[in-house]
N, C-alpha and C. Protein backbone atom coordinates (compact mmCIF):
# COMPACT_ATOMS: atom_id res chain seq x y z
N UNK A 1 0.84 -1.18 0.00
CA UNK A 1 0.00 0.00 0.00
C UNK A 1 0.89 1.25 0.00
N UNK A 2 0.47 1.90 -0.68
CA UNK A 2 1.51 3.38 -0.90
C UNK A 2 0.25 4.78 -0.64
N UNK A 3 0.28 5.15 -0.10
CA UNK A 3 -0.07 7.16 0.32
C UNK A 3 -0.23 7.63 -0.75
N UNK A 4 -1.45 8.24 -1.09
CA UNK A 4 -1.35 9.06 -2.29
C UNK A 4 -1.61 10.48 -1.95
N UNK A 5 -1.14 11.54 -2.79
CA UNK A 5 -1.58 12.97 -2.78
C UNK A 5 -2.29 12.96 -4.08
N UNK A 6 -3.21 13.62 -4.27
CA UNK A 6 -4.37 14.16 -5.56
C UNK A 6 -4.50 15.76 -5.23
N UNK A 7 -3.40 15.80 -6.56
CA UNK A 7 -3.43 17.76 -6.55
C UNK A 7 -4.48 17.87 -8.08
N UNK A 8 -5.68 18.71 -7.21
CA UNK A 8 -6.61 19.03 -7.88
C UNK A 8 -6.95 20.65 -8.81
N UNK A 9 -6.20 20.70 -9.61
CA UNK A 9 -5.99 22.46 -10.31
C UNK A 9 -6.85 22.09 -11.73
N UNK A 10 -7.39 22.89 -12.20
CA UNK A 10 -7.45 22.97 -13.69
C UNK A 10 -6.47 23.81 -14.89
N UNK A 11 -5.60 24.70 -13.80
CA UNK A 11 -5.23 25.06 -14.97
C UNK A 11 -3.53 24.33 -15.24
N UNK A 12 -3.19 24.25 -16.41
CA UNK A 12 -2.21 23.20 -16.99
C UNK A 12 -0.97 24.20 -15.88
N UNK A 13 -0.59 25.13 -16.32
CA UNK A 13 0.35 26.07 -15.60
C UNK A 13 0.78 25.96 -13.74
N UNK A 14 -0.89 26.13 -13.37
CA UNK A 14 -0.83 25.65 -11.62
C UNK A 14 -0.58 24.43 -11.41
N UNK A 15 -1.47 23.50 -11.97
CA UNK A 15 -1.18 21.71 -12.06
C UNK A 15 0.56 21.35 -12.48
N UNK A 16 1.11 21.78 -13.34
CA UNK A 16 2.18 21.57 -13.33
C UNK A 16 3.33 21.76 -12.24
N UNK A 17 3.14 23.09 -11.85
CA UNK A 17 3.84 23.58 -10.84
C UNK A 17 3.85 23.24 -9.37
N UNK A 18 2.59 22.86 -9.10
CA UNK A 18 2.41 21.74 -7.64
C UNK A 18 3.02 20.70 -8.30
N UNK A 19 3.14 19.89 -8.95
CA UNK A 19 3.69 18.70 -9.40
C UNK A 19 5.44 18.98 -9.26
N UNK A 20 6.10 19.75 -9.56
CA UNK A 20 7.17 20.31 -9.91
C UNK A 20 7.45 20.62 -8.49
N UNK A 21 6.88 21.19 -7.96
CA UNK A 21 7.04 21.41 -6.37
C UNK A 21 7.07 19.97 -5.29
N UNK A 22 6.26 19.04 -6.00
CA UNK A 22 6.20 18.04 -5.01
C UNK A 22 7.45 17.13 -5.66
N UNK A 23 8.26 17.43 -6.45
CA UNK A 23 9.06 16.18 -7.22
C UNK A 23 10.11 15.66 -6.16
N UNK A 24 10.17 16.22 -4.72
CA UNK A 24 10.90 15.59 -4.38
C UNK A 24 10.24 13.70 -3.18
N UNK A 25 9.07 14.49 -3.48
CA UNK A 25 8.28 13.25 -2.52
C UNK A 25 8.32 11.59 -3.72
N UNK A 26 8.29 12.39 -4.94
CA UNK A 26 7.21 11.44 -5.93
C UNK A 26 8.03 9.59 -5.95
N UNK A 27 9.55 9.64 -5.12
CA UNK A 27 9.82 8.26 -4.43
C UNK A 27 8.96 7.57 -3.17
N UNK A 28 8.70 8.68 -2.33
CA UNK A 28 8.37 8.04 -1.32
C UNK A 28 6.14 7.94 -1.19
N UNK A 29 5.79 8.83 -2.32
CA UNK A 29 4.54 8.54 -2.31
C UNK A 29 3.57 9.06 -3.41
N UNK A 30 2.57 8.15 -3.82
CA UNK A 30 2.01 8.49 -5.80
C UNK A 30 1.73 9.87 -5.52
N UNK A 31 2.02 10.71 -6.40
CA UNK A 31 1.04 11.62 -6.77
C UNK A 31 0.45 11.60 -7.84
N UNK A 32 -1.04 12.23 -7.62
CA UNK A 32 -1.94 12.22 -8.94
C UNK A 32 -2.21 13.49 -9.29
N UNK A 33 -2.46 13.88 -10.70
CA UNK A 33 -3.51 15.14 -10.56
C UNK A 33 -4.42 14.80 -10.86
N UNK A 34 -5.28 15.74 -11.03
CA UNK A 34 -6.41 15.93 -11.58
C UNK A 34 -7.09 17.40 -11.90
N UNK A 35 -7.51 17.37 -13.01
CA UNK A 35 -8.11 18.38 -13.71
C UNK A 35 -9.47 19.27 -13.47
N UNK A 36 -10.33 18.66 -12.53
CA UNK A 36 -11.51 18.91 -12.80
C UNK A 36 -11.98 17.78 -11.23
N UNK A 37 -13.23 18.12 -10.62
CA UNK A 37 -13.65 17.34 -10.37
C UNK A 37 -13.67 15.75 -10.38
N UNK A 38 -14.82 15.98 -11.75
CA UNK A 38 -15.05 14.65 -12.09
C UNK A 38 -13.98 13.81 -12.17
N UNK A 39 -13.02 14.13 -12.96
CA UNK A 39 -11.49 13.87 -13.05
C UNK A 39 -11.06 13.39 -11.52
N UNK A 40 -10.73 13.83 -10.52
CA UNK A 40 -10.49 13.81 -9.59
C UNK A 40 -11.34 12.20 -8.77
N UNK A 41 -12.51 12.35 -9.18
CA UNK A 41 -13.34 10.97 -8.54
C UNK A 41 -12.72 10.09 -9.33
N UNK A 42 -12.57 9.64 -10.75
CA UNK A 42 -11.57 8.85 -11.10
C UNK A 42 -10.92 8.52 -10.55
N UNK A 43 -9.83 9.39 -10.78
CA UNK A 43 -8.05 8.97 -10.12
C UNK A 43 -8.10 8.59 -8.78
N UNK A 44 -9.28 9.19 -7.98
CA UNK A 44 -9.37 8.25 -6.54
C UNK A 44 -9.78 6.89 -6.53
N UNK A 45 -10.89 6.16 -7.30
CA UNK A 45 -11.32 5.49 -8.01
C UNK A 45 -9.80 4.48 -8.61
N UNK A 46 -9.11 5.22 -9.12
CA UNK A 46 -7.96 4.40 -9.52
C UNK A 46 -6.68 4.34 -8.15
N UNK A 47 -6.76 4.97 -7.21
CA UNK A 47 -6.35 4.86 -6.26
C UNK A 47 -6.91 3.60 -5.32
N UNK A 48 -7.60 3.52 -5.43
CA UNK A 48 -8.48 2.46 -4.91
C UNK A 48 -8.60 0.87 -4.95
N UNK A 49 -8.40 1.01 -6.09
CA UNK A 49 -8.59 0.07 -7.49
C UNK A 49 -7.17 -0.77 -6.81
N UNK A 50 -6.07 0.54 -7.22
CA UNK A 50 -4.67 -0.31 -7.11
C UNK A 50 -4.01 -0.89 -5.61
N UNK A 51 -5.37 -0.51 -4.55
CA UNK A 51 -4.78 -0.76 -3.21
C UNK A 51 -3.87 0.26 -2.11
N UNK A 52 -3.79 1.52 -2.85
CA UNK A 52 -3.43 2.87 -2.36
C UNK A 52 -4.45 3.17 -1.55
N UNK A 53 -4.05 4.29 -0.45
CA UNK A 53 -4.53 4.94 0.12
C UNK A 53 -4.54 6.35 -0.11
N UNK A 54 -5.60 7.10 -0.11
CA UNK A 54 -5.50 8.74 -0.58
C UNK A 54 -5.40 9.53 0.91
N UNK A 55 -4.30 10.20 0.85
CA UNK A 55 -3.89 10.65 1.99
C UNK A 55 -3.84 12.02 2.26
N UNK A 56 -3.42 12.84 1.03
CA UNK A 56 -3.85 14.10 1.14
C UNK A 56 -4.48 14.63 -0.13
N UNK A 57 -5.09 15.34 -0.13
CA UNK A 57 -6.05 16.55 -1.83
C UNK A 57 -5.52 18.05 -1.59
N UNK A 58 -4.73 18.19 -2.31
CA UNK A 58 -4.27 19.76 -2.73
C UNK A 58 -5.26 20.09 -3.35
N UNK A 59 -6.55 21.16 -3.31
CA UNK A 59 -7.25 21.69 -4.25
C UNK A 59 -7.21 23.10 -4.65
N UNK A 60 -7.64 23.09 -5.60
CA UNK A 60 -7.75 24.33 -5.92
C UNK A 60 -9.24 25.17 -6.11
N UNK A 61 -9.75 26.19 -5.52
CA UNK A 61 -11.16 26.39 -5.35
C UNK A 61 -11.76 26.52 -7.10
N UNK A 62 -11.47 27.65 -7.54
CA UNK A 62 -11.97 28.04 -8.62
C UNK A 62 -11.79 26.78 -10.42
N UNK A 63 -12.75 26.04 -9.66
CA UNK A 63 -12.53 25.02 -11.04
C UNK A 63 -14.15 25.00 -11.74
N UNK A 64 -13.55 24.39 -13.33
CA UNK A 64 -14.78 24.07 -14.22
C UNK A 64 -15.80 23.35 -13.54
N UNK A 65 -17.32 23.92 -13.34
CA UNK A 65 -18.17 22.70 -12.83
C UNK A 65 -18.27 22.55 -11.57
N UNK A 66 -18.24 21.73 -10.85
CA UNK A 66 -18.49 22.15 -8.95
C UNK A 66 -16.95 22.38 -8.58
N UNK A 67 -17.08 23.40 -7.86
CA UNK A 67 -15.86 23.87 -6.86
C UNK A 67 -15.00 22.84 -6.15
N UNK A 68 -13.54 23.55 -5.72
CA UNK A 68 -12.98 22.76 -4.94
C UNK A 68 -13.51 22.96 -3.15
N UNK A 69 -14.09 23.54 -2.40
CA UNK A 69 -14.76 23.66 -1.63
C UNK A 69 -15.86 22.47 -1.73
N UNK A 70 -16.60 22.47 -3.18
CA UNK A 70 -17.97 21.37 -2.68
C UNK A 70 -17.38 20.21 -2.79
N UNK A 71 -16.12 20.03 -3.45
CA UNK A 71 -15.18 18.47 -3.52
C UNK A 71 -15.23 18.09 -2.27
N UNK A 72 -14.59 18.95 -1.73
CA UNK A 72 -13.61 18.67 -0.07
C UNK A 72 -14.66 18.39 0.55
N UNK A 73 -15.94 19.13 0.81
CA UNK A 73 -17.59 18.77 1.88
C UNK A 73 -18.25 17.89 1.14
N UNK A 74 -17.86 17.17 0.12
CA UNK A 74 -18.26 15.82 -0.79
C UNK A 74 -17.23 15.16 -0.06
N UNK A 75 -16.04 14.96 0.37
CA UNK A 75 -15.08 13.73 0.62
C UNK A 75 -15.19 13.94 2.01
N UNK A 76 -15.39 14.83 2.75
CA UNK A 76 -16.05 14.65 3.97
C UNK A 76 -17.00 14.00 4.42
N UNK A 77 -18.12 14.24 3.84
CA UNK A 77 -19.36 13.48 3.65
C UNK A 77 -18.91 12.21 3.42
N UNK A 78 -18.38 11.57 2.81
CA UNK A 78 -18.16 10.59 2.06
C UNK A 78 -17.02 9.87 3.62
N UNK A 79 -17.76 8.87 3.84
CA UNK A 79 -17.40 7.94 5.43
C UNK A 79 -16.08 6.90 4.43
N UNK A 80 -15.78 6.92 3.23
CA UNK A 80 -14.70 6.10 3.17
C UNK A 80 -13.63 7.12 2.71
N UNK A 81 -13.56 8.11 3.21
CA UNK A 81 -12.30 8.40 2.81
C UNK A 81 -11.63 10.14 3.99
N UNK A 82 -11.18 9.97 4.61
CA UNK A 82 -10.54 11.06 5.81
C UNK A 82 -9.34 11.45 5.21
N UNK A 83 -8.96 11.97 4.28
CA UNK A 83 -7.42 12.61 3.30
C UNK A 83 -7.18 13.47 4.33
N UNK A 84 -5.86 14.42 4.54
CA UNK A 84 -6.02 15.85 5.12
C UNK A 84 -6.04 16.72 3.76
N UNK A 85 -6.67 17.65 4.49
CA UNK A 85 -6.97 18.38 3.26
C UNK A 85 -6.21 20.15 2.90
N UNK A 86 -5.83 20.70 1.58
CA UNK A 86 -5.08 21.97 1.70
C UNK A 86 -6.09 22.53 0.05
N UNK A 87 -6.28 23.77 1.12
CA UNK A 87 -6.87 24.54 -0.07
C UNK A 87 -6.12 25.41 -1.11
N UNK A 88 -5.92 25.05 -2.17
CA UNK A 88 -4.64 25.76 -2.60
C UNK A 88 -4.57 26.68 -3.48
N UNK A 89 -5.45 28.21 -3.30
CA UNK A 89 -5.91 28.96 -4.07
C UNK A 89 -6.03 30.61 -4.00
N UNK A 90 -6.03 31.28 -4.84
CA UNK A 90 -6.28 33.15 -4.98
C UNK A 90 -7.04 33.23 -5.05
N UNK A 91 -8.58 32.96 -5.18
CA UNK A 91 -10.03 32.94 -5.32
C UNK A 91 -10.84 32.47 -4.70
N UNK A 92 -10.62 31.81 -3.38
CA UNK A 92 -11.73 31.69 -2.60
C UNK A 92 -12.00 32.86 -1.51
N UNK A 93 -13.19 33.38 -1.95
CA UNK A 93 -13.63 34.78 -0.69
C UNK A 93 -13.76 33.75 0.67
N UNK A 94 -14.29 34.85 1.28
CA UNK A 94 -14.30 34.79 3.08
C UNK A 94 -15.12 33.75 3.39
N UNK A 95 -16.35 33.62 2.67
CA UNK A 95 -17.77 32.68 2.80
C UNK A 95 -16.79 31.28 2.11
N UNK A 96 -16.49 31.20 1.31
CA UNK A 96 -15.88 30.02 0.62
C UNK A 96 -14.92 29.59 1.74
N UNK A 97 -14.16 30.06 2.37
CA UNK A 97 -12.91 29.58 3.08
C UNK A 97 -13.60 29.20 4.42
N UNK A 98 -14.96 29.88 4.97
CA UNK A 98 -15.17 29.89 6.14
C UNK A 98 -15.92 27.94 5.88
N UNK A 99 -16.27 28.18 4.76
CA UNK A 99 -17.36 26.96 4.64
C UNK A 99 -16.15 25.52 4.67
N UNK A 100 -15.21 25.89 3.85
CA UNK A 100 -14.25 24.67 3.76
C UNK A 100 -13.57 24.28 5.05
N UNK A 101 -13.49 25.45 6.22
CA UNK A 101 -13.12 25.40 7.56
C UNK A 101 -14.18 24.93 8.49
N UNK A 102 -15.80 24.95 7.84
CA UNK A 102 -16.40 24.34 9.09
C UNK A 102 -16.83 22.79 8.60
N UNK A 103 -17.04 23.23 7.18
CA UNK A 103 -17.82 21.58 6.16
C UNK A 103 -17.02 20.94 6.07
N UNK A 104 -15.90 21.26 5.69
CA UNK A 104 -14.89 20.19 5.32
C UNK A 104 -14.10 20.00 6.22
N UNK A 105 -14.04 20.68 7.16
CA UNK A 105 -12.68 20.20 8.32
C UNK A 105 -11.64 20.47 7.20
N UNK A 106 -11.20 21.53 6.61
CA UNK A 106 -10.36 21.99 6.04
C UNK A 106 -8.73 21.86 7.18
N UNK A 107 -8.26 21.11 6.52
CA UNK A 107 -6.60 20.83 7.55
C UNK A 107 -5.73 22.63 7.31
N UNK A 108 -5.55 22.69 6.07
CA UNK A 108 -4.51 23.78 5.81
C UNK A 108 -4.90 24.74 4.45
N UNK A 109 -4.73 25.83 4.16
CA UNK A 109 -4.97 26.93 3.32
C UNK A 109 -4.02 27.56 2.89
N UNK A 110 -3.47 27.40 1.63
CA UNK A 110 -2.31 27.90 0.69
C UNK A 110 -2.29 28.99 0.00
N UNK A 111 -2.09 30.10 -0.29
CA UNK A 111 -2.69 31.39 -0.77
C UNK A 111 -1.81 31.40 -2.34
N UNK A 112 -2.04 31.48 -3.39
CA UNK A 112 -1.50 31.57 -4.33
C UNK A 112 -1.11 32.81 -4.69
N UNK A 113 0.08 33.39 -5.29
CA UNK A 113 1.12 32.13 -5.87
C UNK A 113 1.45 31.72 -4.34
N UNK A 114 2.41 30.40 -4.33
CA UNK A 114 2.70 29.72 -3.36
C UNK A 114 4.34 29.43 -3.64
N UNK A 115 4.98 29.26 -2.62
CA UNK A 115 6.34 29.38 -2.61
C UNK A 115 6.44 27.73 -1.89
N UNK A 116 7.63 27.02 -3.02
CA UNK A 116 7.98 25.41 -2.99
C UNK A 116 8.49 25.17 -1.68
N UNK A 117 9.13 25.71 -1.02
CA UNK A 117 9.84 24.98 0.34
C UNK A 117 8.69 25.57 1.44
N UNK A 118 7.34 26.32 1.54
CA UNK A 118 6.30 25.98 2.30
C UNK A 118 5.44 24.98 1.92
N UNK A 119 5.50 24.73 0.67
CA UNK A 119 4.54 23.81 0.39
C UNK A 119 4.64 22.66 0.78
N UNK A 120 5.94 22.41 0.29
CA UNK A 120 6.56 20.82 0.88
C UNK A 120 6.09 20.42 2.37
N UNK A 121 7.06 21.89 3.16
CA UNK A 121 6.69 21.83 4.40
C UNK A 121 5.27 21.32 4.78
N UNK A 122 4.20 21.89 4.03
CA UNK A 122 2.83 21.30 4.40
C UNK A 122 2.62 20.35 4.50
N UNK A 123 2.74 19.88 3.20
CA UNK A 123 2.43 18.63 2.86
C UNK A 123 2.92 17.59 3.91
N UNK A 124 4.56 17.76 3.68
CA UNK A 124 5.13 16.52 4.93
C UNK A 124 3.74 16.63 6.09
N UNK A 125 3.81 17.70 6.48
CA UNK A 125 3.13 17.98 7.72
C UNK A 125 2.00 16.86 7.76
N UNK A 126 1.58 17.15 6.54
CA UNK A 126 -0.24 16.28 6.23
C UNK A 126 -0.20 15.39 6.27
N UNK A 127 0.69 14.56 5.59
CA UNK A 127 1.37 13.40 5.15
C UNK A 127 1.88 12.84 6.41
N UNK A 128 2.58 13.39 7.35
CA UNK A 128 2.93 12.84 8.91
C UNK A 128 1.42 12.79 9.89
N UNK A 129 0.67 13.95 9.60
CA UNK A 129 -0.61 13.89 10.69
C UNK A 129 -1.28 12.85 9.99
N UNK A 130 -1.61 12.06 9.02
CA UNK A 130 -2.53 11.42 8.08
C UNK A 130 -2.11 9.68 8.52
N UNK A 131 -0.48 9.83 8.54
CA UNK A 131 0.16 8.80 9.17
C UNK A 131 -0.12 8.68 11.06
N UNK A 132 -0.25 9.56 11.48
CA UNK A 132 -0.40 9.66 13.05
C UNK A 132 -2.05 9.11 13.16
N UNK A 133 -2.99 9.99 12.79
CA UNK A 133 -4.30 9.72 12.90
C UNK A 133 -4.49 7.97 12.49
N UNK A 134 -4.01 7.35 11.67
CA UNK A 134 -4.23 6.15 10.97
C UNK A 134 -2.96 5.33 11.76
N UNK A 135 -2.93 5.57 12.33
CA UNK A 135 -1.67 4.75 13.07
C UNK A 135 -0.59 3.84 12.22
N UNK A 136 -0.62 3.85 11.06
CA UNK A 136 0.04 3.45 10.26
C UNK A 136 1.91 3.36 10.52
N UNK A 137 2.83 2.37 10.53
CA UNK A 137 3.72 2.09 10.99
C UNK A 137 5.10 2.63 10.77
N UNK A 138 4.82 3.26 9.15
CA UNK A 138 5.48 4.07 8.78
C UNK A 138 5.63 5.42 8.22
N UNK A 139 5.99 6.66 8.34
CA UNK A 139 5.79 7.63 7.66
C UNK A 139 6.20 7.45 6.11
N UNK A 140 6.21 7.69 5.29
CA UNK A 140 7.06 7.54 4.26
C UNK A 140 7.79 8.84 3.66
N UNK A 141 7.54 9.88 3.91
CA UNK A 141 8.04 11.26 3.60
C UNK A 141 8.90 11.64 5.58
């Protein structure tokens, strides 16, 4: 079983650049993206599939089609799956951020642009609390 992160952006430019930012994890745990929502239920879906665990969702609020806010209070809702979660965006107002902090049990909030050696920092962070909460034996990051 391997930890997954699912960084959720639509645009090719941001999606790349979280990816590029995370390249130093991508030994010790999958990352996925995803484009879109729907996209996103997939690749968890294929996370699943292969016996992975989804451990953290980088999102991004302002996407095609339902928000990254109604994702995160969708995978909340959703009793099979506890990821920590990071909102990773320039466009969510006050009402949007307050909602992902009470609906979603929002873990952490990234303000774009975003600078690579906090991000990491997060992540480990998520990636260690995700391992703590699940008692799981090893960290892998």
């Amino acid at each position: 079983m391997t930890l997954a992160i699912l960084v959720l952006e639509d645009e090719t430019e941001g999606r790349n650049g979280l990816l590029r930012d995370l390249e130093p994890f991508m030994d010790m745990v999958r990352i996925e993206p995803a484009e879109d929502v729907e996209d996103a239920w997939e690749v968890i879906e294929e996370i699943d599939e292969d016996g992975d665990e989804l451990a953290v969702i980088l999102a991004d609020h302002r996407l095609p089609g339902q928000t990254g806010v109604d994702f995160l209070v969708e995978i909340k809702e959703n009793s099979d799956y506890s990821p920590k979660t990071c909102l990773v965006t320039g466009q969510a107002d006050l009402e949007d951020t307050i909602r992902a902090l009470n609906d979603a049990d929002l873990d952490h909030y990234i303000s774009k642009p975003w600078e690579g050696g906090p991000l990491r920092a997060t992540v480990k962070d998520l990636v260690t609390d995700y391992v703590l909460e699940k008692t799981l034996t090893r960290c892998p990051i």
